[in-house]
N, C-alpha and C. Protein backbone atom coordinates (compact mmCIF):
# COMPACT_ATOMS: atom_id res chain seq x y z
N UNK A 1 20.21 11.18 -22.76
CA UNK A 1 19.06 11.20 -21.89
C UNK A 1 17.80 11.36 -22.74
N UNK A 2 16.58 10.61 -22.45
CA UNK A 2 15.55 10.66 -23.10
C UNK A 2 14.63 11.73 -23.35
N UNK A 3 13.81 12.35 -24.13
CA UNK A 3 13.05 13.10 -23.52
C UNK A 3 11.79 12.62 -22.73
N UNK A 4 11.60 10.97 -22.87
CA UNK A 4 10.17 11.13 -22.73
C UNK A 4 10.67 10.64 -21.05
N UNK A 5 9.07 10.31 -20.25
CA UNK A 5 9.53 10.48 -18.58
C UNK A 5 9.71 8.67 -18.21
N UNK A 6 10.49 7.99 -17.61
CA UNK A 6 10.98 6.76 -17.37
C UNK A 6 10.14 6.04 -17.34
N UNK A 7 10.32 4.44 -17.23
CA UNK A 7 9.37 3.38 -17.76
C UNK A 7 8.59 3.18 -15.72
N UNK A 8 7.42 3.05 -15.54
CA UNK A 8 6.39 3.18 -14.15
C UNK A 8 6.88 1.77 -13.82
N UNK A 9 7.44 0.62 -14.58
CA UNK A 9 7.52 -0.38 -13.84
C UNK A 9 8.91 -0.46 -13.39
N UNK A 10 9.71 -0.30 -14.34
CA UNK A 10 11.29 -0.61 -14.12
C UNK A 10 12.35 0.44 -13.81
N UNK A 11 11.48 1.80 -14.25
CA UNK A 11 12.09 3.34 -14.10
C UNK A 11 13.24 3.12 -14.92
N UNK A 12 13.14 2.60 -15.79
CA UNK A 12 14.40 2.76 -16.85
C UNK A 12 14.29 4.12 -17.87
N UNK A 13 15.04 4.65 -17.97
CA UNK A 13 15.35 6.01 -18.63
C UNK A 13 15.10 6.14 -20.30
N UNK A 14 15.59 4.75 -20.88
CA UNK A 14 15.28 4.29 -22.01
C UNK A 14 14.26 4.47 -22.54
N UNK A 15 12.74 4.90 -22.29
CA UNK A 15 12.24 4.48 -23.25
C UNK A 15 11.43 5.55 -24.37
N UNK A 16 10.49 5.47 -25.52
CA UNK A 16 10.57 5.57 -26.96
C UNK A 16 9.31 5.65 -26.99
N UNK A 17 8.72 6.65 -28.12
CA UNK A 17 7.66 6.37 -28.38
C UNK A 17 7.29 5.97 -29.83
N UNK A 18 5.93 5.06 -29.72
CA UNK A 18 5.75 3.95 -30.72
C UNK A 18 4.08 4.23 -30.68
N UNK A 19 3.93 5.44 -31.86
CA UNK A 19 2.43 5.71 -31.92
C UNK A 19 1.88 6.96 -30.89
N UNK A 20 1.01 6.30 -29.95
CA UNK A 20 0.10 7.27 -28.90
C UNK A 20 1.09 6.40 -27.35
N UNK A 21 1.78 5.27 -27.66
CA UNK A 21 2.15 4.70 -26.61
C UNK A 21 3.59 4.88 -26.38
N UNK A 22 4.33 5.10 -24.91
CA UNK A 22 5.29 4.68 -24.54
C UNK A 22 6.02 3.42 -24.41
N UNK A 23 7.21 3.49 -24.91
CA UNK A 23 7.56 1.66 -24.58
C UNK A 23 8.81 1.27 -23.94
N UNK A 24 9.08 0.57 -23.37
CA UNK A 24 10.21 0.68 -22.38
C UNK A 24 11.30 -0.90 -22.93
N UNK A 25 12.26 -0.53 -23.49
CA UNK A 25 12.87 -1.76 -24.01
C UNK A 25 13.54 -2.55 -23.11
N UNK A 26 13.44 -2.59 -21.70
CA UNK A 26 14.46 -3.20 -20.84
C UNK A 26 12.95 -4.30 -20.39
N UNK A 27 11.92 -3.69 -20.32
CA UNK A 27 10.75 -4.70 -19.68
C UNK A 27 10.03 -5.19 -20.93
N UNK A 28 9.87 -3.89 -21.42
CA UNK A 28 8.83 -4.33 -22.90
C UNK A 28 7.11 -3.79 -22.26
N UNK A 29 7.77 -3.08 -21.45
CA UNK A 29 5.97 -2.27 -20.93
C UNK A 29 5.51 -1.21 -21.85
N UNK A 30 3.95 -1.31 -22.23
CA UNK A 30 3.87 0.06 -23.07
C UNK A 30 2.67 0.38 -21.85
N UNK A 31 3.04 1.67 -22.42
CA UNK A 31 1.85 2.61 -21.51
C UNK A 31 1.56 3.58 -22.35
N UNK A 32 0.06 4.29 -21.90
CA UNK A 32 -0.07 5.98 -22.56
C UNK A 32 0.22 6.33 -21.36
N UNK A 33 0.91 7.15 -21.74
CA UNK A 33 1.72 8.22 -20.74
C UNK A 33 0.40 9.69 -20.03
N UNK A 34 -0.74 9.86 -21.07
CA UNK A 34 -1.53 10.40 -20.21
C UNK A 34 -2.75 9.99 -19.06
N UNK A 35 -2.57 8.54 -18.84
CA UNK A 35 -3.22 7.79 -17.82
C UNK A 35 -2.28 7.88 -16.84
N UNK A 36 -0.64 7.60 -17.10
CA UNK A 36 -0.21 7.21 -15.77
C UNK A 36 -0.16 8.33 -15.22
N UNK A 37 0.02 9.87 -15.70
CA UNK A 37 0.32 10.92 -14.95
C UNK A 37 -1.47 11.17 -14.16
N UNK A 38 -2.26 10.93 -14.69
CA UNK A 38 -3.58 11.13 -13.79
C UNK A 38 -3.60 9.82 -12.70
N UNK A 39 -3.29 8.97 -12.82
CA UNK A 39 -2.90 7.80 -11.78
C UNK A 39 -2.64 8.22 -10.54
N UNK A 40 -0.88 8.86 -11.15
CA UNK A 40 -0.40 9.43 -9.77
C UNK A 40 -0.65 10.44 -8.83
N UNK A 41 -1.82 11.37 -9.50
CA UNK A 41 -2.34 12.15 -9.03
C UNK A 41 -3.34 11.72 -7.92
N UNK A 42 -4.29 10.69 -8.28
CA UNK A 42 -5.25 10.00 -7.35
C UNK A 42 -4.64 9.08 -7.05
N UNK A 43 -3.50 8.98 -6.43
CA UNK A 43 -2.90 8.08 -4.94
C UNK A 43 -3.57 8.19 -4.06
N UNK A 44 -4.21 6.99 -3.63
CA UNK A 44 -5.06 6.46 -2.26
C UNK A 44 -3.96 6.70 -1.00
N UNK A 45 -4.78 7.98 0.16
CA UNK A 45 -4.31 8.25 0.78
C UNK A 45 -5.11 7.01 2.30
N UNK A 46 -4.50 6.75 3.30
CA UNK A 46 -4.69 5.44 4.00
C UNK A 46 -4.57 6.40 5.27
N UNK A 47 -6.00 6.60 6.63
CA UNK A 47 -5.51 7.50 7.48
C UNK A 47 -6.33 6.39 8.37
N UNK A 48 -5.64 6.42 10.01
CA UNK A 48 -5.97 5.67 11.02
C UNK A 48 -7.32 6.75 11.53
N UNK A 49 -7.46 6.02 12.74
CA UNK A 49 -8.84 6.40 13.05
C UNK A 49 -8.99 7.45 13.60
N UNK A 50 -7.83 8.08 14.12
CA UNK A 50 -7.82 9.80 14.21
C UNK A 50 -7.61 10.57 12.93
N UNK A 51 -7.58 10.47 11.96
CA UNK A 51 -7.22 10.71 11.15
C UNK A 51 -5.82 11.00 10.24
N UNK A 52 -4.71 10.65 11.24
CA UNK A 52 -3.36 10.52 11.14
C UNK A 52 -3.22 9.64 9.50
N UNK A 53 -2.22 10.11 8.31
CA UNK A 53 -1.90 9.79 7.66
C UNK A 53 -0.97 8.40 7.73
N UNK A 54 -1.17 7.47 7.46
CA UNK A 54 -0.04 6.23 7.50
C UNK A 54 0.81 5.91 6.55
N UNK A 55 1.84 5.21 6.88
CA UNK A 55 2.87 5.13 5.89
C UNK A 55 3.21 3.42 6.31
N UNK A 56 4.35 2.95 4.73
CA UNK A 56 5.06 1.96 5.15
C UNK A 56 5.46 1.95 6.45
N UNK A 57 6.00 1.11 7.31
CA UNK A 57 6.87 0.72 8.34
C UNK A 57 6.55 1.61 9.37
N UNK A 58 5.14 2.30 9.63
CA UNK A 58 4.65 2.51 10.88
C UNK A 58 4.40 1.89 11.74
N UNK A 59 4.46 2.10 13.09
CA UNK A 59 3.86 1.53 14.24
C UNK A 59 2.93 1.89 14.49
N UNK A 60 1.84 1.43 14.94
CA UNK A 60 0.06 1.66 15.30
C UNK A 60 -0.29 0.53 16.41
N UNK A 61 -0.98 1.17 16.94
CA UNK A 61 -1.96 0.48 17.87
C UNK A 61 -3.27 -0.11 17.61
N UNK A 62 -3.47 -1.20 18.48
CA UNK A 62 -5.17 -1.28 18.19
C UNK A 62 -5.56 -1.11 19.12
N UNK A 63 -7.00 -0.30 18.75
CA UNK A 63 -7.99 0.98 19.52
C UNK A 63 -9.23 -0.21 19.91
N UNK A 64 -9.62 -1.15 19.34
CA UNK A 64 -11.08 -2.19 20.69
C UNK A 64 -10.30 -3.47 20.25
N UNK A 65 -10.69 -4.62 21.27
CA UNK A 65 -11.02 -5.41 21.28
C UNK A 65 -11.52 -6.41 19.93
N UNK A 66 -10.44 -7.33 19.59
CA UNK A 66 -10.76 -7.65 17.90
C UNK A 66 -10.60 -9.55 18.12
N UNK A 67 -11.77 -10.11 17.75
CA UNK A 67 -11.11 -11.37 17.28
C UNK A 67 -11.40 -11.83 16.69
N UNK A 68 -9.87 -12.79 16.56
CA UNK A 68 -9.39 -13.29 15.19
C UNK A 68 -10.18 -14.51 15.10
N UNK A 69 -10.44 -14.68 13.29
CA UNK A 69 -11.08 -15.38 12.82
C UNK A 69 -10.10 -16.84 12.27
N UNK A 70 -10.70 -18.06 13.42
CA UNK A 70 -10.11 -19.08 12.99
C UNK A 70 -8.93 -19.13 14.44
N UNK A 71 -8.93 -18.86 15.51
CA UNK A 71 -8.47 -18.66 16.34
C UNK A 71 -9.52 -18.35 17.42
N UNK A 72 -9.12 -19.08 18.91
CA UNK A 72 -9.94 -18.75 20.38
C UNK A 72 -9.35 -17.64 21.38
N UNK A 73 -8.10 -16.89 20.06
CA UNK A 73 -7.73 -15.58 21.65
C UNK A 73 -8.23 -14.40 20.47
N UNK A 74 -8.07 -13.46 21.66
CA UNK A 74 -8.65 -11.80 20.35
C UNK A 74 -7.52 -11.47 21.11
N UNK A 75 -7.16 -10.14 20.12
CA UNK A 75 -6.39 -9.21 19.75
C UNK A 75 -6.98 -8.27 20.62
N UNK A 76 -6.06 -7.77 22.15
CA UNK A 76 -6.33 -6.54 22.99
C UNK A 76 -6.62 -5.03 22.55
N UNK A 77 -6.92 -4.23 23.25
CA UNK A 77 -6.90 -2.79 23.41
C UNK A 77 -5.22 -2.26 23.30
N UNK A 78 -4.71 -1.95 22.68
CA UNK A 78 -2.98 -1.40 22.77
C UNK A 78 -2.02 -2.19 22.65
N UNK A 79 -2.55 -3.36 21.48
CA UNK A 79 -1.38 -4.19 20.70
C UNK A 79 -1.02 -2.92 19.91
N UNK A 80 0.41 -3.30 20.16
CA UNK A 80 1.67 -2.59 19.05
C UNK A 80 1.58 -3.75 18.04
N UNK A 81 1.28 -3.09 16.69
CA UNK A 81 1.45 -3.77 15.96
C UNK A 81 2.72 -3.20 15.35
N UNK A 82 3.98 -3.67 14.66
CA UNK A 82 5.15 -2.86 13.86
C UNK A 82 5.21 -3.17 12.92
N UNK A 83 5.98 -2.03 12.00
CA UNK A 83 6.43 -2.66 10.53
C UNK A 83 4.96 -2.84 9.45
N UNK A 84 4.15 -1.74 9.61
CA UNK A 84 3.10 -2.12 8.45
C UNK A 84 3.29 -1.96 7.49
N UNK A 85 2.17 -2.63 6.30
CA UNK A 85 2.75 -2.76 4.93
C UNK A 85 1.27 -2.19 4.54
N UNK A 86 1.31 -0.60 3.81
CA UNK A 86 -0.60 -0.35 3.05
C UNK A 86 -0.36 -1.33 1.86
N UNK A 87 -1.46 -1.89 2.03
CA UNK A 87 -1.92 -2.81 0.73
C UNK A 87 -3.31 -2.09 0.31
N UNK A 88 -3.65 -2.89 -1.07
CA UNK A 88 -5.22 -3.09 -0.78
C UNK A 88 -5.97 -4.30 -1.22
N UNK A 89 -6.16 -4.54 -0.02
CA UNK A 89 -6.57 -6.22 0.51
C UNK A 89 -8.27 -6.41 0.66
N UNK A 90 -8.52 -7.64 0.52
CA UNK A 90 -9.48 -8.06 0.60
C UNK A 90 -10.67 -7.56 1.31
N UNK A 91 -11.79 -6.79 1.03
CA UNK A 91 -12.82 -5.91 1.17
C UNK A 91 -12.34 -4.65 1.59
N UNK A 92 -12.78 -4.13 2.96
CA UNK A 92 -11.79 -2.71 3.38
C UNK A 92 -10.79 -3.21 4.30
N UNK A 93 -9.72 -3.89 4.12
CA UNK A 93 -8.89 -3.85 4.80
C UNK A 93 -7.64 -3.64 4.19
N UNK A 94 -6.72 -3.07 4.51
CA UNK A 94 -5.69 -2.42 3.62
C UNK A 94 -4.53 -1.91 4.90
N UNK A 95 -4.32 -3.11 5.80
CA UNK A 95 -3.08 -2.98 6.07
C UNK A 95 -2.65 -4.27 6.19
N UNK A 96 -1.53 -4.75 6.24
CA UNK A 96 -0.53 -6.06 6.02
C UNK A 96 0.18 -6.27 7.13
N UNK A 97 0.03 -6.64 8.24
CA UNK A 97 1.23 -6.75 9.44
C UNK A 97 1.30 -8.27 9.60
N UNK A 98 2.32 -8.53 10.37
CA UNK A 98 3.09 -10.10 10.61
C UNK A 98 2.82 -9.20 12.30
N UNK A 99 1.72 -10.27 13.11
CA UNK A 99 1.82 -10.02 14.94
C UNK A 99 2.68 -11.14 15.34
N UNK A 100 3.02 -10.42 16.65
CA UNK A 100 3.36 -11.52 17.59
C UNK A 100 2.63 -12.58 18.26
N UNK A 101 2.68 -13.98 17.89
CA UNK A 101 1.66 -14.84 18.06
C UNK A 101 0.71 -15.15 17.51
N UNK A 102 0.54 -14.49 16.17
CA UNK A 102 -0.85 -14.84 15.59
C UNK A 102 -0.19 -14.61 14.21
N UNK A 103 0.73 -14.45 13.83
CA UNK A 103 1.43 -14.42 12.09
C UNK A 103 0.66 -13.18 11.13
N UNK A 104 0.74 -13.43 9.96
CA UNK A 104 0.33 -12.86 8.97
C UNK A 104 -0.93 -12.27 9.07
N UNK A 105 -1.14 -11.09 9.15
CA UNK A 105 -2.87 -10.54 8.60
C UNK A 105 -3.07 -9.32 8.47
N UNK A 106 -4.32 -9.19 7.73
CA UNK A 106 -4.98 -7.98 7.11
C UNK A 106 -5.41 -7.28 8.04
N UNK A 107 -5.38 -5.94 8.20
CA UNK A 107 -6.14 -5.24 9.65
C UNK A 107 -7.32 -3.93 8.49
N UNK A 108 -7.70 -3.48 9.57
CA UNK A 108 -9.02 -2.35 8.74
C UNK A 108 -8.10 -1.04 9.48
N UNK A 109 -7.97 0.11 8.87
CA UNK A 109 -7.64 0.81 9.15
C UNK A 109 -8.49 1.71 10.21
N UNK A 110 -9.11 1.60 10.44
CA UNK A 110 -9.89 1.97 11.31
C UNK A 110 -10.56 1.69 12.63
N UNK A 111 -9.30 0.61 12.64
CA UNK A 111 -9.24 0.28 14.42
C UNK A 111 -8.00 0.34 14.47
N UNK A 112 -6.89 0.90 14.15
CA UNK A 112 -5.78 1.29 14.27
C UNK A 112 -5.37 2.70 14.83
N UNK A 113 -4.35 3.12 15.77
CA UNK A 113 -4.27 4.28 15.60
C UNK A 113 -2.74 4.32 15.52
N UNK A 114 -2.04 5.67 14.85
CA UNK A 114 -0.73 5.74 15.00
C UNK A 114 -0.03 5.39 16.33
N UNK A 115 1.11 4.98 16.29
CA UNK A 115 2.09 5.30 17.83
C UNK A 115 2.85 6.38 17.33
């Protein structure tokens, strides 16, 4: 077992140090190991519009009246949206859902609320 802490991309156990850098021989990733531990510290926390914390594969609602761009219907008051994905997407929007009837898209967290 290694001493140093596993490779951030592949979590392989393997890897070595080479200088000021970590290196992981199964990917070939180097890292300094004192960036990634401050990284994980400032994880972007993602909260709906009550302030409820969100996660992968939540269900949420939408809280007004939204429409979609490139399309003639909007998106109601208390669509269930399921299965979200936090990204971070194009300006402030940073959630990922597949709807019913309207496919793939980015939502703002802040017309969302948990279910």
């Amino acid at each position: 077992m290694s001493e140093f802490p596993p490779c951030p991309e592949c979590k392989s156990e393997y890897t070595y140090e080479m200088g000021a850098l970590l290196v992981c021989p199964e990917c070939a990733h180097e890292w300094n190991p004192a960036e990634v531990s401050s990284d994980s510290e400032t994880a972007k926390v993602i909260k709906d519009s009550a302030g409820n914390v969100l996660a992968d594969g939540d269900t949420v609602t939408i809280i007004k009246d939204m429409k979609v761009k490139g399309s003639s219907t909007t998106l109601k008051v208390g669509t269930k949206v399921r299965n979200i994905r936090l990204v971070d997407g194009p300006g402030d929007h940073d959630i990922d859902a597949k709807m019913d009837g309207f496919g793939p898209m980015n939502l703002k967290s802040s017309i969302v609320k948990k279910a």
